[in-house]
PDB file of N, CA and C in Angstrom:
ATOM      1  N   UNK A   1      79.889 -70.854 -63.190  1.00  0.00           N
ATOM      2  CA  UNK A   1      78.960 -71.613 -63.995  1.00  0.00           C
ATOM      3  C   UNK A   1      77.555 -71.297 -63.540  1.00  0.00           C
ATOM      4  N   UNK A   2      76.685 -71.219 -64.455  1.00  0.00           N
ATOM      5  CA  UNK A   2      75.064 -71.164 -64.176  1.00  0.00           C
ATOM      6  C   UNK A   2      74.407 -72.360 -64.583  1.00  0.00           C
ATOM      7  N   UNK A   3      73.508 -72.623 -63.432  1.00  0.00           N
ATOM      8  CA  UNK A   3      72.833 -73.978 -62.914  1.00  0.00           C
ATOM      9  C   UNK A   3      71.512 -73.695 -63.208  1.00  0.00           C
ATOM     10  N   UNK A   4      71.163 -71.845 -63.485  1.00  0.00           N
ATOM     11  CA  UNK A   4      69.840 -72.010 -63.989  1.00  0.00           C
ATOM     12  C   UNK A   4      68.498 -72.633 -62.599  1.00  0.00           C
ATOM     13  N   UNK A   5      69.324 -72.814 -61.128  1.00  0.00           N
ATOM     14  CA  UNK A   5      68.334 -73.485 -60.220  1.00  0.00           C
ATOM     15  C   UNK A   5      68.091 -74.697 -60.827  1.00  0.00           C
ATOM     16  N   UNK A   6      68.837 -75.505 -61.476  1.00  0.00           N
ATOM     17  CA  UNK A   6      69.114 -77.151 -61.721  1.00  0.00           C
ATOM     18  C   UNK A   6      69.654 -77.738 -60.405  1.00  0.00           C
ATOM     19  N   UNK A   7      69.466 -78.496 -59.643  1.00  0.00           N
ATOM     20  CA  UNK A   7      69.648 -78.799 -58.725  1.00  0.00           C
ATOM     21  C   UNK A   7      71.069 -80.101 -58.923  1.00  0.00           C
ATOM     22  N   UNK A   8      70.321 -80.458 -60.109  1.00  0.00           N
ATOM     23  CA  UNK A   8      71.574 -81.774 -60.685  1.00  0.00           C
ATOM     24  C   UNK A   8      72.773 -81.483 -61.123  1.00  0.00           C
ATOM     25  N   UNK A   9      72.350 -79.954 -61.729  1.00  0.00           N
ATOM     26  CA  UNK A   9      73.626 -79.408 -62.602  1.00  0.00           C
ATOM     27  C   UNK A   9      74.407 -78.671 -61.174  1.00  0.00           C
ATOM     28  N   UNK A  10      74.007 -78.308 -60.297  1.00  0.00           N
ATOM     29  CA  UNK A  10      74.590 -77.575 -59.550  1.00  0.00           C
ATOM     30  C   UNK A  10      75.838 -78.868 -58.547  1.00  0.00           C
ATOM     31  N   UNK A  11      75.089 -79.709 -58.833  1.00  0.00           N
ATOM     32  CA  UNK A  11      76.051 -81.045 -57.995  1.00  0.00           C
ATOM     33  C   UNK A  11      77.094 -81.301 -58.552  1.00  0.00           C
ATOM     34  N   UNK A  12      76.878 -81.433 -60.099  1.00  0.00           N
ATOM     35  CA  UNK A  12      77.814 -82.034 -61.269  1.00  0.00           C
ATOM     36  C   UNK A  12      78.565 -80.854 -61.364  1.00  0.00           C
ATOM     37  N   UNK A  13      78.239 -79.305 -61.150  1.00  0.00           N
ATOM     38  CA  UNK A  13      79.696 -78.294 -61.272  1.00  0.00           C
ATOM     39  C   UNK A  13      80.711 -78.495 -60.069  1.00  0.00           C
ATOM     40  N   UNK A  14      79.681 -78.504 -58.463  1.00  0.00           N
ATOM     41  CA  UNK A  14      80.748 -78.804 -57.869  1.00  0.00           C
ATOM     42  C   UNK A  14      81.553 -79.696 -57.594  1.00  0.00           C
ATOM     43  N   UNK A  15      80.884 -81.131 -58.335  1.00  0.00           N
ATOM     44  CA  UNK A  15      82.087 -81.997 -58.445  1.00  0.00           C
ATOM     45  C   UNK A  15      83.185 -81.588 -59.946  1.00  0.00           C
ATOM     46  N   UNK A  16      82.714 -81.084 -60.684  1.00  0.00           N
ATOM     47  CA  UNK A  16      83.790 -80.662 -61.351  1.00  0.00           C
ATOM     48  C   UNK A  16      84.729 -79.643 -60.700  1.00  0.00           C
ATOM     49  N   UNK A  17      84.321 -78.868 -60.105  1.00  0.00           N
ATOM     50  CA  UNK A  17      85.243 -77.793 -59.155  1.00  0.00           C
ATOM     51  C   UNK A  17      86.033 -78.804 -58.475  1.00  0.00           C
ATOM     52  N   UNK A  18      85.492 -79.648 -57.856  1.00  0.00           N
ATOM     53  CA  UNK A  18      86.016 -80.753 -56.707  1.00  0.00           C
ATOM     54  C   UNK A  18      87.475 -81.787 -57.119  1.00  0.00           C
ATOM     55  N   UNK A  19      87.170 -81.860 -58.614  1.00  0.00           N
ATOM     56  CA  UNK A  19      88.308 -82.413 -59.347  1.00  0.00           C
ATOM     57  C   UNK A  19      89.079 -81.720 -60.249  1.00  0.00           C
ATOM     58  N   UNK A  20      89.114 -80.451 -60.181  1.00  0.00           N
ATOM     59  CA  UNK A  20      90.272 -79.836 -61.112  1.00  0.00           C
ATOM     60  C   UNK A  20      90.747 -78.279 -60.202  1.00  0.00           C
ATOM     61  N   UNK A  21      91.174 -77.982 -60.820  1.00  0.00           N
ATOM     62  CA  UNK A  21      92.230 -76.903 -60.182  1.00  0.00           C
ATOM     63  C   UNK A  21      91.475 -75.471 -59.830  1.00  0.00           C
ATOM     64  N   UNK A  22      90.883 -75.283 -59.100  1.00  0.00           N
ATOM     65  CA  UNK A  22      89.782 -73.932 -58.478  1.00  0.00           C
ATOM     66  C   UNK A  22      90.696 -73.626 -57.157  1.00  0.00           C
ATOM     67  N   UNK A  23      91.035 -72.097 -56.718  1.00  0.00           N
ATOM     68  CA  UNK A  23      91.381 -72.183 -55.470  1.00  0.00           C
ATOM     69  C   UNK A  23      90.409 -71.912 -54.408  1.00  0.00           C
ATOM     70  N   UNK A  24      88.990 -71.539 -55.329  1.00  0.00           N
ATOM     71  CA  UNK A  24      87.909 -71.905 -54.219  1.00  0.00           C
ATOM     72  C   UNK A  24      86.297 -71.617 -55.191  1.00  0.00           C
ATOM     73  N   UNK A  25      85.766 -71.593 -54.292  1.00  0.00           N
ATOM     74  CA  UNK A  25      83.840 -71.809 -54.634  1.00  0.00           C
ATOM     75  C   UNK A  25      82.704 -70.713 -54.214  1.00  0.00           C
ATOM     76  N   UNK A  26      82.315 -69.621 -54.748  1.00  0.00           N
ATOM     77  CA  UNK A  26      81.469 -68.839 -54.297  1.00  0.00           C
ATOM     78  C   UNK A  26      79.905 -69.707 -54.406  1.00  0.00           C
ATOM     79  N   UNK A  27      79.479 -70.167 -54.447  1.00  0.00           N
ATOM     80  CA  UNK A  27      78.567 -70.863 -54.299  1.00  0.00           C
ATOM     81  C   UNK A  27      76.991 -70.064 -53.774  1.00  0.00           C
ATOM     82  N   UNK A  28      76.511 -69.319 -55.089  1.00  0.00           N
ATOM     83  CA  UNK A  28      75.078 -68.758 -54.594  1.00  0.00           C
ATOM     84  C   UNK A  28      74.135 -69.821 -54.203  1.00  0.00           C
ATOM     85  N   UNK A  29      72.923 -68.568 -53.168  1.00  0.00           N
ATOM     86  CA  UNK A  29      72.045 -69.288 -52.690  1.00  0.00           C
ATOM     87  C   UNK A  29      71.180 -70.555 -53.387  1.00  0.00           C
ATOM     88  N   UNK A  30      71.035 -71.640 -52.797  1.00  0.00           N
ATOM     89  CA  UNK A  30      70.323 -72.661 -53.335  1.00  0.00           C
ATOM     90  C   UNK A  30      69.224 -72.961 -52.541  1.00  0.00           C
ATOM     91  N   UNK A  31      68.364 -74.331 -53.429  1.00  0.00           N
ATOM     92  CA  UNK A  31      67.707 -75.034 -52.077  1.00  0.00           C
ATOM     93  C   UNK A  31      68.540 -76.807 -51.989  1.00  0.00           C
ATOM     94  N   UNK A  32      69.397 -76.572 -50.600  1.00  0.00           N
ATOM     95  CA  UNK A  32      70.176 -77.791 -50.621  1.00  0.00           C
ATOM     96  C   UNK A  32      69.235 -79.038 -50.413  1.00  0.00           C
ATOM     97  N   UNK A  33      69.829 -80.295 -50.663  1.00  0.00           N
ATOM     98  CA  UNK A  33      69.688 -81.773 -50.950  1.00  0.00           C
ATOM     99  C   UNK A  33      70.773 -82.562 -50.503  1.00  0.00           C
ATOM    100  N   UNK A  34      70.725 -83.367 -49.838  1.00  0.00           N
ATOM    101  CA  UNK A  34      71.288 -84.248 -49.711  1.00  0.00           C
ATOM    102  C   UNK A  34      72.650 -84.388 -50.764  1.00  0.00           C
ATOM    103  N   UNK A  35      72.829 -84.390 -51.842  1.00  0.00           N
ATOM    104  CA  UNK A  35      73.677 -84.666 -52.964  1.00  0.00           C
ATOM    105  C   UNK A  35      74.635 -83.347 -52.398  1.00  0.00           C
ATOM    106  N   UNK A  36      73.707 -82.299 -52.481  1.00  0.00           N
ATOM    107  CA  UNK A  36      75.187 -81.301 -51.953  1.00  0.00           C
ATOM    108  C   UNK A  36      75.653 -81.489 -51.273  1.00  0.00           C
ATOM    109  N   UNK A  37      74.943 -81.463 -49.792  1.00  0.00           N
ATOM    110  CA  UNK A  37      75.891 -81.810 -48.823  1.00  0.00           C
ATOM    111  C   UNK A  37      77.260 -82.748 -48.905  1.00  0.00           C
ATOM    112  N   UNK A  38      76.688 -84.248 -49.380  1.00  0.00           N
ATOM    113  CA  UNK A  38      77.322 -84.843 -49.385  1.00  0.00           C
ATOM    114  C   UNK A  38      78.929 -84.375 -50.719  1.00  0.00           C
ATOM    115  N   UNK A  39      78.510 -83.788 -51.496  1.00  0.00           N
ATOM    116  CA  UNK A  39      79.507 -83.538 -52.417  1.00  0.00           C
ATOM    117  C   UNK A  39      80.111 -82.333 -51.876  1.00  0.00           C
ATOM    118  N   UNK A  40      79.691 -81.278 -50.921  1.00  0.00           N
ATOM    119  CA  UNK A  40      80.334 -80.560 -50.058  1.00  0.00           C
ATOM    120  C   UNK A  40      81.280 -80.360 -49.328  1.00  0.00           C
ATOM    121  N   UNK A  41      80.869 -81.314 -48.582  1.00  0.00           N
ATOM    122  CA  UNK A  41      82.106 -82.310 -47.844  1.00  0.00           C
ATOM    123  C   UNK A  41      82.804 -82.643 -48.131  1.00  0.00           C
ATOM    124  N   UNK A  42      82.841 -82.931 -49.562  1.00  0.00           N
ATOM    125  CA  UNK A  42      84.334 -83.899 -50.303  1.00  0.00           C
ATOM    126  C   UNK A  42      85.267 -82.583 -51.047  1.00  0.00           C
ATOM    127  N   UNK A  43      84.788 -81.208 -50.959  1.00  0.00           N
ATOM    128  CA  UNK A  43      85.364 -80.569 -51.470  1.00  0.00           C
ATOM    129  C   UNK A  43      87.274 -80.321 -50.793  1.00  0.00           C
ATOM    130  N   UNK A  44      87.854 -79.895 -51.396  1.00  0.00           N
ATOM    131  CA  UNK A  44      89.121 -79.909 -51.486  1.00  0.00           C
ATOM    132  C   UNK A  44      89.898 -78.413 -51.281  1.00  0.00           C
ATOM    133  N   UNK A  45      89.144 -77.483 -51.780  1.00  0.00           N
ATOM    134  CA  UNK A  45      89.281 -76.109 -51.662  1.00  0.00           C
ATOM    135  C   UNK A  45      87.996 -75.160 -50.763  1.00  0.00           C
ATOM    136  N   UNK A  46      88.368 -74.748 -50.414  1.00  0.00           N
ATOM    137  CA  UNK A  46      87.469 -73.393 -49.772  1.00  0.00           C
ATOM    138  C   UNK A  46      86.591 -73.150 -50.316  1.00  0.00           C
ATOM    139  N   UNK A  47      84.774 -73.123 -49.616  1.00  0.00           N
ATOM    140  CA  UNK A  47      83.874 -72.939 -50.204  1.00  0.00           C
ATOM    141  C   UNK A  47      82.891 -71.594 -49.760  1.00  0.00           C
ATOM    142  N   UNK A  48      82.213 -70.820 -49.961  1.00  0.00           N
ATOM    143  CA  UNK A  48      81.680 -69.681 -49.217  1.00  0.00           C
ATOM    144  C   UNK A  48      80.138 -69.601 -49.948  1.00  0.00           C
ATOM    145  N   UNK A  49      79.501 -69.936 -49.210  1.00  0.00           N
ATOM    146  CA  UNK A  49      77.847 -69.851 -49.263  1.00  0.00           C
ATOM    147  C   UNK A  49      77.574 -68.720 -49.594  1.00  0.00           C
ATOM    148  N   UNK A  50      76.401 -68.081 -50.638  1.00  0.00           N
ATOM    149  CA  UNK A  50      76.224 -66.750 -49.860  1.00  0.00           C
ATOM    150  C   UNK A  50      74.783 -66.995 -50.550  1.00  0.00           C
ATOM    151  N   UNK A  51      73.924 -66.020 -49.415  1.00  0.00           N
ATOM    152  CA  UNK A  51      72.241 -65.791 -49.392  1.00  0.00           C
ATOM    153  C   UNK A  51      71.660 -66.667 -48.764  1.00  0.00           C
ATOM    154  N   UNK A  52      72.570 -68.064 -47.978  1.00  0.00           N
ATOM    155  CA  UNK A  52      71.933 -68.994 -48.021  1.00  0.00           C
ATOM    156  C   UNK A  52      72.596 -69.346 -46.228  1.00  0.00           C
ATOM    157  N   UNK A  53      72.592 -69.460 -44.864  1.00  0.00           N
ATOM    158  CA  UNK A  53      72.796 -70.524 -44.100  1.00  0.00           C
ATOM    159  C   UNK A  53      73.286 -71.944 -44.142  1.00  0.00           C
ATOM    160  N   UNK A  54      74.368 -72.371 -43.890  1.00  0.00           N
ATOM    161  CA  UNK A  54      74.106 -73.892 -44.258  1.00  0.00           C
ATOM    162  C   UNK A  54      75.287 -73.948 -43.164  1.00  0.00           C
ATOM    163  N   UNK A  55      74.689 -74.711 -41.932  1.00  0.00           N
ATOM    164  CA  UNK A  55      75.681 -75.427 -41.226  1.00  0.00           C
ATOM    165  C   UNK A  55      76.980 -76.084 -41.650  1.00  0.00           C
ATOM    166  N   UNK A  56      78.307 -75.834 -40.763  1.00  0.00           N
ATOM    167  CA  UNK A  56      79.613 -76.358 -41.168  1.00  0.00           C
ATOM    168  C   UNK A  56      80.017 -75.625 -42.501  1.00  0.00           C
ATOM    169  N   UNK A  57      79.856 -74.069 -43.162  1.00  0.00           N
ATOM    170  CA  UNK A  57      80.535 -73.975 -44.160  1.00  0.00           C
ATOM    171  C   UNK A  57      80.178 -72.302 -43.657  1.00  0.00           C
ATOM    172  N   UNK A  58      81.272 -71.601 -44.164  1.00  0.00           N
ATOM    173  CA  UNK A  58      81.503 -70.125 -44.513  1.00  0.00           C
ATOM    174  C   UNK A  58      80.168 -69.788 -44.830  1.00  0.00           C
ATOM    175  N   UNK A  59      79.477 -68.549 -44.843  1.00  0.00           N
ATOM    176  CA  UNK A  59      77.994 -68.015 -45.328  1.00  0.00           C
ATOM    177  C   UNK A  59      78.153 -66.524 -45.400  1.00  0.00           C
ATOM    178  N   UNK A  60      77.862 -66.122 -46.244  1.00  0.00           N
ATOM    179  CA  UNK A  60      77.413 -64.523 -46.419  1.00  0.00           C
ATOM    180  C   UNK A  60      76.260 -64.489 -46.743  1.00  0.00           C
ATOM    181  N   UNK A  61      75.203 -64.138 -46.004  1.00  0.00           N
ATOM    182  CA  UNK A  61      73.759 -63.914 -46.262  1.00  0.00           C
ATOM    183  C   UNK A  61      73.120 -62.934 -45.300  1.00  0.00           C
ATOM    184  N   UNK A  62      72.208 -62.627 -45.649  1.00  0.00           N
ATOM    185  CA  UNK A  62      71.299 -61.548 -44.370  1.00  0.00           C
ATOM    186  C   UNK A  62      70.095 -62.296 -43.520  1.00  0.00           C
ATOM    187  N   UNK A  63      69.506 -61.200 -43.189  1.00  0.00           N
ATOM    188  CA  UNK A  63      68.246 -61.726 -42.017  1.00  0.00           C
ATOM    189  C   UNK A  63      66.659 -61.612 -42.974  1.00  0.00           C
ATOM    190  N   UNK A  64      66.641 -62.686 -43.603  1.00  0.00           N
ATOM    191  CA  UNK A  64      65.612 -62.370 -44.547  1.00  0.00           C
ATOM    192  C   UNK A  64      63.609 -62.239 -43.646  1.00  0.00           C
ATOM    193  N   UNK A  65      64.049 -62.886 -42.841  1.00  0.00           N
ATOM    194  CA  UNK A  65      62.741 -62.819 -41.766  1.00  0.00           C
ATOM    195  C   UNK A  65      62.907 -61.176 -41.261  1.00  0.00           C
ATOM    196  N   UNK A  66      63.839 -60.701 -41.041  1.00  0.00           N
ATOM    197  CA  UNK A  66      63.570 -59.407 -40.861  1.00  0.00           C
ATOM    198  C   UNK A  66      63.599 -58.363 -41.605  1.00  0.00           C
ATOM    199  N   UNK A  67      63.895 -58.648 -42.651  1.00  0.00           N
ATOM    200  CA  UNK A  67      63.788 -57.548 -43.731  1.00  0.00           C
ATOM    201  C   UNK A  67      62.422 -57.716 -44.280  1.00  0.00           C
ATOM    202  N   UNK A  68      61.763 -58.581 -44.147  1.00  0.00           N
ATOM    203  CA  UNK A  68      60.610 -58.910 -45.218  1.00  0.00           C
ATOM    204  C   UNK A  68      59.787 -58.488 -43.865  1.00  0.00           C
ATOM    205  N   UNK A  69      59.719 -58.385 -42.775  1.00  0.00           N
ATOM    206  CA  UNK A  69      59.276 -57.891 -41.329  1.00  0.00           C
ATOM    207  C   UNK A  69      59.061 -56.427 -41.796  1.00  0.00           C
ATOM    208  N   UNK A  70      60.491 -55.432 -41.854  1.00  0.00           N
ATOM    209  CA  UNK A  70      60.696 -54.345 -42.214  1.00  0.00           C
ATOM    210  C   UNK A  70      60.046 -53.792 -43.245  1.00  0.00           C
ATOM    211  N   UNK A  71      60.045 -54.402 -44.023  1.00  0.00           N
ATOM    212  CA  UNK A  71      59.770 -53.501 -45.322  1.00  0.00           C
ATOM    213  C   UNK A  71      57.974 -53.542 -45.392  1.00  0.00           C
ATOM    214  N   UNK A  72      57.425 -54.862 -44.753  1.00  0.00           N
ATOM    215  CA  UNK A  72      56.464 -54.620 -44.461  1.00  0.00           C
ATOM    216  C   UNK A  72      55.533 -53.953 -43.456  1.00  0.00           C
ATOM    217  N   UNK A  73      56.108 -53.760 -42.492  1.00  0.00           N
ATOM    218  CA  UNK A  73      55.796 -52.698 -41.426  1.00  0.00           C
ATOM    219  C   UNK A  73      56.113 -51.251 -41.809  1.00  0.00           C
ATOM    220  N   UNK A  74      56.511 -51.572 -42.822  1.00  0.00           N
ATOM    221  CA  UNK A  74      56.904 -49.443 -43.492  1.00  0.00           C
ATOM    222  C   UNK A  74      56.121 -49.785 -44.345  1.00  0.00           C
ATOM    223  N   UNK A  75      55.508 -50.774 -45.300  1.00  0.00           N
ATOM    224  CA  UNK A  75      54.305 -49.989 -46.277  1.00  0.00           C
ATOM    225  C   UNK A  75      53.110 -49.917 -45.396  1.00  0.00           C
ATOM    226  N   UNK A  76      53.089 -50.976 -43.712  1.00  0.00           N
ATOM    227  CA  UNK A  76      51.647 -50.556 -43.004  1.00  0.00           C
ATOM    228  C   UNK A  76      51.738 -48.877 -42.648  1.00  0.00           C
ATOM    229  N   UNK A  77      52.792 -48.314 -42.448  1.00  0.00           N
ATOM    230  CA  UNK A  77      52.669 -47.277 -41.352  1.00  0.00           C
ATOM    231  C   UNK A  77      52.755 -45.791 -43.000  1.00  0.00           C
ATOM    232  N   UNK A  78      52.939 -46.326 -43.649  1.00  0.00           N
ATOM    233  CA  UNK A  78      52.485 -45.418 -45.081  1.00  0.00           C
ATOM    234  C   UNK A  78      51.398 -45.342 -45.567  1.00  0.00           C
ATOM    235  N   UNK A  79      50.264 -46.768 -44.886  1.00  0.00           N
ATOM    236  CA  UNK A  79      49.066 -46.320 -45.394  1.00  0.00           C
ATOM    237  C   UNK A  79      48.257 -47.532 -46.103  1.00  0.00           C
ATOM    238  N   UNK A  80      49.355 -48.313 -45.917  1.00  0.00           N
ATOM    239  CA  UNK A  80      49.217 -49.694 -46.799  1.00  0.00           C
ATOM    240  C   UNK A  80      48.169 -50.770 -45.608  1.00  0.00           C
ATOM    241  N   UNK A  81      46.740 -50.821 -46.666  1.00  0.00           N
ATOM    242  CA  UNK A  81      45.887 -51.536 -45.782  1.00  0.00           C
ATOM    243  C   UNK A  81      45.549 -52.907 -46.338  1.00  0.00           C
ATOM    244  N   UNK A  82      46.192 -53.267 -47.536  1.00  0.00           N
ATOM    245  CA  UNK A  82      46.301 -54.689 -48.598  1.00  0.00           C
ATOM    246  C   UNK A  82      47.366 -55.321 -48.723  1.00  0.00           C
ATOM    247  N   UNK A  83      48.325 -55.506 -47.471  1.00  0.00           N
ATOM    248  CA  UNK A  83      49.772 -55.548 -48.145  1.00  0.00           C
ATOM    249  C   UNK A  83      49.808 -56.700 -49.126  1.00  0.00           C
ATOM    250  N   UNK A  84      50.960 -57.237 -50.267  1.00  0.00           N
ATOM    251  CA  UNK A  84      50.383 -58.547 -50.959  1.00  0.00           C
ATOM    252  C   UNK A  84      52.025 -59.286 -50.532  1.00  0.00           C
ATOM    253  N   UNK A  85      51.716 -60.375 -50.921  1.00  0.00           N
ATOM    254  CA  UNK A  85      53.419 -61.184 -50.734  1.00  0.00           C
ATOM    255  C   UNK A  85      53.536 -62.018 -51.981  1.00  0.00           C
ATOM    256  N   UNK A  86      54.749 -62.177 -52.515  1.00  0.00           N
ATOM    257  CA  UNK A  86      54.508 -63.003 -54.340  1.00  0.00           C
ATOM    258  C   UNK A  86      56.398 -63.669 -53.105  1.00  0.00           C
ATOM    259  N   UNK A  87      56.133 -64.975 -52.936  1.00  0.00           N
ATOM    260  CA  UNK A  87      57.242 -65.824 -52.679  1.00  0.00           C
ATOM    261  C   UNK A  87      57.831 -66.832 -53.794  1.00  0.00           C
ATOM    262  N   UNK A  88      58.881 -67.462 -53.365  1.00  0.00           N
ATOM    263  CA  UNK A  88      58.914 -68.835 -53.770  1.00  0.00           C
ATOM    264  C   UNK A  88      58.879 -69.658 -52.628  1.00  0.00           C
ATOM    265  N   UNK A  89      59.294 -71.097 -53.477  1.00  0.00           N
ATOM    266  CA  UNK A  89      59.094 -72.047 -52.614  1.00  0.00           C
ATOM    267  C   UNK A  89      59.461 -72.101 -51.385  1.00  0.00           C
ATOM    268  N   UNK A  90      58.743 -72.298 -50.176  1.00  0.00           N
ATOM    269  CA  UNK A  90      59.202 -72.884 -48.844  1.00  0.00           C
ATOM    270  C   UNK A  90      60.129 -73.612 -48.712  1.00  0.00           C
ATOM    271  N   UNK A  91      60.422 -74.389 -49.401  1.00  0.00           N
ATOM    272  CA  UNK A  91      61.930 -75.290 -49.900  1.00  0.00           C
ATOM    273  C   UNK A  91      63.374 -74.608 -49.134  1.00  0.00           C
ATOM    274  N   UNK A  92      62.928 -73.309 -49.823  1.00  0.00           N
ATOM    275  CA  UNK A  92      63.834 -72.344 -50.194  1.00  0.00           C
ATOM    276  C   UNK A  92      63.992 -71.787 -48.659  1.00  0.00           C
ATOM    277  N   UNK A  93      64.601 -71.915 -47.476  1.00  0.00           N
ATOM    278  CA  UNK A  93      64.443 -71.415 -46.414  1.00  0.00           C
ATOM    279  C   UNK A  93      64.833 -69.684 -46.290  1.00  0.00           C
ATOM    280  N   UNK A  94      65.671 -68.919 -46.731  1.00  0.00           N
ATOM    281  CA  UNK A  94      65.738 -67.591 -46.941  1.00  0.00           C
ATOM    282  C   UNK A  94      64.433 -66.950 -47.889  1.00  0.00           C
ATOM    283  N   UNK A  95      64.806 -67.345 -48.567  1.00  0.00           N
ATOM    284  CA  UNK A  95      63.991 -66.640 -49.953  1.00  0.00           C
ATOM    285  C   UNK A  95      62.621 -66.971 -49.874  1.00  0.00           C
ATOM    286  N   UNK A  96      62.326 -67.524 -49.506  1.00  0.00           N
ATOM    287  CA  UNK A  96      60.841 -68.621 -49.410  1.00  0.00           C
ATOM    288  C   UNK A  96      60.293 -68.324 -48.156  1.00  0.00           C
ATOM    289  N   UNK A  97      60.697 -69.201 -47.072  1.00  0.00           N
ATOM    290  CA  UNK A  97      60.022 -69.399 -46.004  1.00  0.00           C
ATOM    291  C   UNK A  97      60.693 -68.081 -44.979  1.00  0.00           C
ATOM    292  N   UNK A  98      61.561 -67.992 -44.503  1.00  0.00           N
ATOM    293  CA  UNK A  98      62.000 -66.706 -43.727  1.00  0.00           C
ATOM    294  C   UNK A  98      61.687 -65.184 -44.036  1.00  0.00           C
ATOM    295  N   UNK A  99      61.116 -65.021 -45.295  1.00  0.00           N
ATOM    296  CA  UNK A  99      60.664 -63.979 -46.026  1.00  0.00           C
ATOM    297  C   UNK A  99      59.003 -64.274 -45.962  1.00  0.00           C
ATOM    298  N   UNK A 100      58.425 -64.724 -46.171  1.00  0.00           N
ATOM    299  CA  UNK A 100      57.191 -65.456 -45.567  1.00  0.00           C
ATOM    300  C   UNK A 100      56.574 -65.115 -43.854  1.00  0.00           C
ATOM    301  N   UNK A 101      57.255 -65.871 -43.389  1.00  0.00           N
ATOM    302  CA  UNK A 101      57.097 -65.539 -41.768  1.00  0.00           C
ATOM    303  C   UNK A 101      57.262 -64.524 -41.467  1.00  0.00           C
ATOM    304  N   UNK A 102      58.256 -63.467 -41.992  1.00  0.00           N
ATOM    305  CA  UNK A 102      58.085 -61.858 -41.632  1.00  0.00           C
ATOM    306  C   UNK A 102      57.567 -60.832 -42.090  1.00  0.00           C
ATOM    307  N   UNK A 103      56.962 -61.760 -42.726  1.00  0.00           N
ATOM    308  CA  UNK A 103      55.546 -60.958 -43.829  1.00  0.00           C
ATOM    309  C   UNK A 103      54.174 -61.040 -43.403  1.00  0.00           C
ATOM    310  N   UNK A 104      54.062 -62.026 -42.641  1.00  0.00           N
ATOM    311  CA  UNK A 104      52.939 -62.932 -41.825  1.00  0.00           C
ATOM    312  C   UNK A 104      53.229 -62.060 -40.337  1.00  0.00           C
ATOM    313  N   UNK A 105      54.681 -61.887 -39.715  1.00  0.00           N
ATOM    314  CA  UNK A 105      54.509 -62.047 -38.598  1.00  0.00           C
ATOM    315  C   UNK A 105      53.754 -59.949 -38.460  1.00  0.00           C
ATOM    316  N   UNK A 106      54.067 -58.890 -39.686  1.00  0.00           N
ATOM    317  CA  UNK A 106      54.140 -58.222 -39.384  1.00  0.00           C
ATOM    318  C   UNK A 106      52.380 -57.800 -39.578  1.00  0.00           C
ATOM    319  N   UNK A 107      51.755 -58.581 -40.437  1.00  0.00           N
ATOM    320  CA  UNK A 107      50.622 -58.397 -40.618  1.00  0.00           C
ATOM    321  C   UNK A 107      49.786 -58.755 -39.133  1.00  0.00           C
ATOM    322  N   UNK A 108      50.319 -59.985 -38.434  1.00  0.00           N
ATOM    323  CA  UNK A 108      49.691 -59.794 -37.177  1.00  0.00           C
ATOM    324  C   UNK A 108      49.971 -58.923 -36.050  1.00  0.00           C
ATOM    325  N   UNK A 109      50.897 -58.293 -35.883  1.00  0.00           N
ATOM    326  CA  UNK A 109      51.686 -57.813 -34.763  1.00  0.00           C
ATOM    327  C   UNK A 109      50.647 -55.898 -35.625  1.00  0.00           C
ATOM    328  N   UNK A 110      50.266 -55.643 -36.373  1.00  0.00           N
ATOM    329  CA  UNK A 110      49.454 -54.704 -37.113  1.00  0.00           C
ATOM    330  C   UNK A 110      48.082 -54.924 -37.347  1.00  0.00           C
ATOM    331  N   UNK A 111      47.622 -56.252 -36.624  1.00  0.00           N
ATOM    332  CA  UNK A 111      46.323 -56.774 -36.643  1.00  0.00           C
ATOM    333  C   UNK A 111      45.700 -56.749 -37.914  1.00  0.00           C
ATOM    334  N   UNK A 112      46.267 -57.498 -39.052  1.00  0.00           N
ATOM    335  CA  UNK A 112      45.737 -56.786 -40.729  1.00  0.00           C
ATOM    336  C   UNK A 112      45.492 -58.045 -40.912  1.00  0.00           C
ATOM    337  N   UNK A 113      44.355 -58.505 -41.120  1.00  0.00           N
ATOM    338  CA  UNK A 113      43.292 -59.777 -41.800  1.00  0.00           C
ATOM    339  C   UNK A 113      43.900 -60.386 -43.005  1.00  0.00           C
ATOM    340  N   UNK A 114      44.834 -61.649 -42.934  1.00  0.00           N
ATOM    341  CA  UNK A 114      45.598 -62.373 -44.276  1.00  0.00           C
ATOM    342  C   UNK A 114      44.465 -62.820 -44.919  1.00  0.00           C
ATOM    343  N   UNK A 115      44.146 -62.331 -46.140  1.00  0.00           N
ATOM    344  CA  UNK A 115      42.722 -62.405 -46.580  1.00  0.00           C
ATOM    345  C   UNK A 115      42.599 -63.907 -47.724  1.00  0.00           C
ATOM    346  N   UNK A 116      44.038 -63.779 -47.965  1.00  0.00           N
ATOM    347  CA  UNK A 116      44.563 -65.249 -49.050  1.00  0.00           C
ATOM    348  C   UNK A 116      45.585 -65.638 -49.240  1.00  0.00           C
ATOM    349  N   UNK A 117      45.748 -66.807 -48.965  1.00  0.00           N
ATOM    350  CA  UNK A 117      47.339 -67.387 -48.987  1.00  0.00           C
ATOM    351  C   UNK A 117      47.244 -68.524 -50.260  1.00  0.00           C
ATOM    352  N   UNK A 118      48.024 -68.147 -51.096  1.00  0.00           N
ATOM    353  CA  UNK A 118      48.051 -69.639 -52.373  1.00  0.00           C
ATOM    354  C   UNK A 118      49.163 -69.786 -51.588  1.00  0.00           C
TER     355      UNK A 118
END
């Protein structure tokens, strides 16, 4: 099912998963709330996170602080003296904020002047 990043709709599928016959839950990255968790917990079948960390459950995700590290330390050493960053929300701890910080951390560790942060 697609939630579209509905946060409400994403609660209301997995309680529908939670009450009918699924032998389990791939469950893409979100930004969790309270409501998941708690409807998490009540699940009945096997659940597997992925893109996302989340204590007490299965996860397939990567090192997003270091890739966003990486990829920015290879456009400095190509020549790149403006690097730019287009995120989402901080909310969002992979996608957002861990991608963020290694975007930040590589511009200092390269001494490159963050000239604007929205």
């Amino acid at each position: 099912m697609n939630s579209a990043n509905n946060h409400q709709k994403e609660v209301e599928y997995l309680d529908l998963f939670r009450n009918n016959r699924v032998d389990g839950v791939i469950f893409l990255a979100t930004i969790f709330t309270p409501r998941h968790e708690a409807i998490l917990k009540k699940m009945r079948v096997p659940v597997v996170i992925v893109g996302q960390e989340y204590k007490g459950f299965c996860c397939v995700c990567h090192d997003d602080f270091s890739a966003a590290y990486a990829i920015t330390k290879l456009m400095i050493k190509k020549g790149g003296k403006n690097p730019g960053f287009i995120g989402v929300t901080e909310s969002d701890k992979a996608a957002g904020l861990a991608r963020k910080k290694g975007f930040l951390k590589a511009l200092h560790d390269y001494h490159i002047e963050i000239k604007k942060i929205i």
